[in-house]
Protein backbone atom coordinates (compact mmCIF):
# COMPACT_ATOMS: atom_id res chain seq x y z
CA UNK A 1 36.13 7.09 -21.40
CA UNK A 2 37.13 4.50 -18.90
CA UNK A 3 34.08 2.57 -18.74
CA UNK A 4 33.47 3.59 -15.25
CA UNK A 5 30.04 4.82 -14.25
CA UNK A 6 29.65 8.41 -13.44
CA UNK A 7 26.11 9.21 -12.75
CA UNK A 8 23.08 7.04 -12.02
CA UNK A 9 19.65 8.17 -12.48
CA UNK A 10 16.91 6.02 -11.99
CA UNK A 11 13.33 6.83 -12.47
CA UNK A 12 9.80 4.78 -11.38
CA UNK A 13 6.18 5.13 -10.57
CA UNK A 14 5.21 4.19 -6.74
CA UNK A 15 2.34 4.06 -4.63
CA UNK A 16 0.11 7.77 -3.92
CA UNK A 17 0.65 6.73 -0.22
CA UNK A 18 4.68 6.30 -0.67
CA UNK A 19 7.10 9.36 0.55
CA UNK A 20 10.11 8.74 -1.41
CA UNK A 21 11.77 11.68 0.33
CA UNK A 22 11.15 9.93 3.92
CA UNK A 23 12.04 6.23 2.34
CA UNK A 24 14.93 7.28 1.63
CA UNK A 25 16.04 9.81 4.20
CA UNK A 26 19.30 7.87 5.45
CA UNK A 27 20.62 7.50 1.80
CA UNK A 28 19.71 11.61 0.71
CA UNK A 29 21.74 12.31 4.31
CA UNK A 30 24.52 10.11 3.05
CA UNK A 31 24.72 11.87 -0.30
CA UNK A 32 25.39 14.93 1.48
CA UNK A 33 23.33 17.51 3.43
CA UNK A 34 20.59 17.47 0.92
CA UNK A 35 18.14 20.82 1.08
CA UNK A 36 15.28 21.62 -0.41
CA UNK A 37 14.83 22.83 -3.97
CA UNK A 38 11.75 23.63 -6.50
CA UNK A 39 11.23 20.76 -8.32
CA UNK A 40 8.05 18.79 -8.89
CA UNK A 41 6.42 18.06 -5.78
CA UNK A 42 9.24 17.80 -3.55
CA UNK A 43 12.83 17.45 -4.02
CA UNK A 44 15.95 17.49 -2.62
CA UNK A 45 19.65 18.55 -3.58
CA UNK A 46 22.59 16.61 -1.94
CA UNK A 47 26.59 16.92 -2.66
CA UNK A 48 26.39 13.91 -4.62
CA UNK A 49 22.68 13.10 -5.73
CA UNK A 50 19.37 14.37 -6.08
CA UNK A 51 15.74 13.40 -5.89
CA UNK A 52 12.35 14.84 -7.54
CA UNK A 53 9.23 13.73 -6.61
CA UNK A 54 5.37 14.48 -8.06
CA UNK A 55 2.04 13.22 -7.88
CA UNK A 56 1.00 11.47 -11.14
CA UNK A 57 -2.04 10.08 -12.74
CA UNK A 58 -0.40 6.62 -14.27
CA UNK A 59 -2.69 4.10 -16.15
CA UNK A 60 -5.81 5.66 -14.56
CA UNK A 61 -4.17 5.65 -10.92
CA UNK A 62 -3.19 8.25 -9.03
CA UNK A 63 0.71 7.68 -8.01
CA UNK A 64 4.00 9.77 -7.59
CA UNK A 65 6.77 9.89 -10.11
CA UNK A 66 10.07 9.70 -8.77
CA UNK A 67 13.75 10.15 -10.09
CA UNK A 68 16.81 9.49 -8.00
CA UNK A 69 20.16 10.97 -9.86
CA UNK A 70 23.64 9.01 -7.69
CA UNK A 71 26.57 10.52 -8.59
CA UNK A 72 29.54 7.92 -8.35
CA UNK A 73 32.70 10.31 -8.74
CA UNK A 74 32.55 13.93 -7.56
CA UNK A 75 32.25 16.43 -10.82
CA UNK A 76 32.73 18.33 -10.23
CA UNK A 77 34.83 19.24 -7.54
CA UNK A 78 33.86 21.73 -6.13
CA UNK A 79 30.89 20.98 -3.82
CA UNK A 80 28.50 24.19 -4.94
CA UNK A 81 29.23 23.71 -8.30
CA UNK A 82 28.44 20.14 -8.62
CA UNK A 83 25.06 20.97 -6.37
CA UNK A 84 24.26 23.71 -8.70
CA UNK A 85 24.70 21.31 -11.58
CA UNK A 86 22.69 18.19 -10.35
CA UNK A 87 20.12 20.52 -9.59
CA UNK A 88 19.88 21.88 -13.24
CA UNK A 89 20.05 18.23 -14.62
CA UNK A 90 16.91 17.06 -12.24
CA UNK A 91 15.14 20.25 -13.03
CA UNK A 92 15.50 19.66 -17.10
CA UNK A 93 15.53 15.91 -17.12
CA UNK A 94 12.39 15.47 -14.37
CA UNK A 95 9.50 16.53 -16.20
CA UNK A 96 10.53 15.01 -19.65
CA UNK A 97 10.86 11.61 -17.88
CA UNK A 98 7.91 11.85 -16.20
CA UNK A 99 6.14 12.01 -19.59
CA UNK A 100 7.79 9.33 -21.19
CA UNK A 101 7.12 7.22 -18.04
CA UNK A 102 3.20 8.05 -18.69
CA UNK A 103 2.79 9.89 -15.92
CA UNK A 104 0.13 12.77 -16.57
């Protein structure tokens, strides 16, 4: 379209002894009152992101799979709307990148 981003999602494997959720409390807060939803392990649904979170057997290790989705304009506009919608991304795209990340 214009060739400005819309939505970031990123997606890694971190320690078993790492809280993603509690790392990054300050930035979930700044996306926008984030609750709690039923995803993976643990998750959270902001305004304008999302995060997923599950424990993971990677390369032999245990370890949690992560997935942080950013949204950089607000689409939609309307605040439940948008929520409702990052929460149906994270909750279709989680588990499928989990896999292809290796993650068992």
């Amino acid at each position: 379209m214009d060739n400005k981003l819309i939505v970031y999602i990123s997606g890694d494997v971190v320690p078993e002894d790492t809280d993603p959720i509690k790392v990054q409390d300050r930035a979930l807060v700044r996306l926008g009152s984030p609750a709690t939803v039923d995803i993976g392990d643990d998750a959270r649904v902001a305004d304008n992101g999302a995060m997923a979170v599950a424990a993971c057997t990677y390369e032999g290790d245990q370890r949690k799979f992560v997935v942080l989705i950013q949204l950089e304009r607000e689409i939609p506009e309307k605040t439940s709307e948008r929520r409702d919608a990052l929460q149906s991304v994270l909750r279709s795209y989680f588990p499928k990148a989990m896999e292809k990340q290796g993650c068992e």
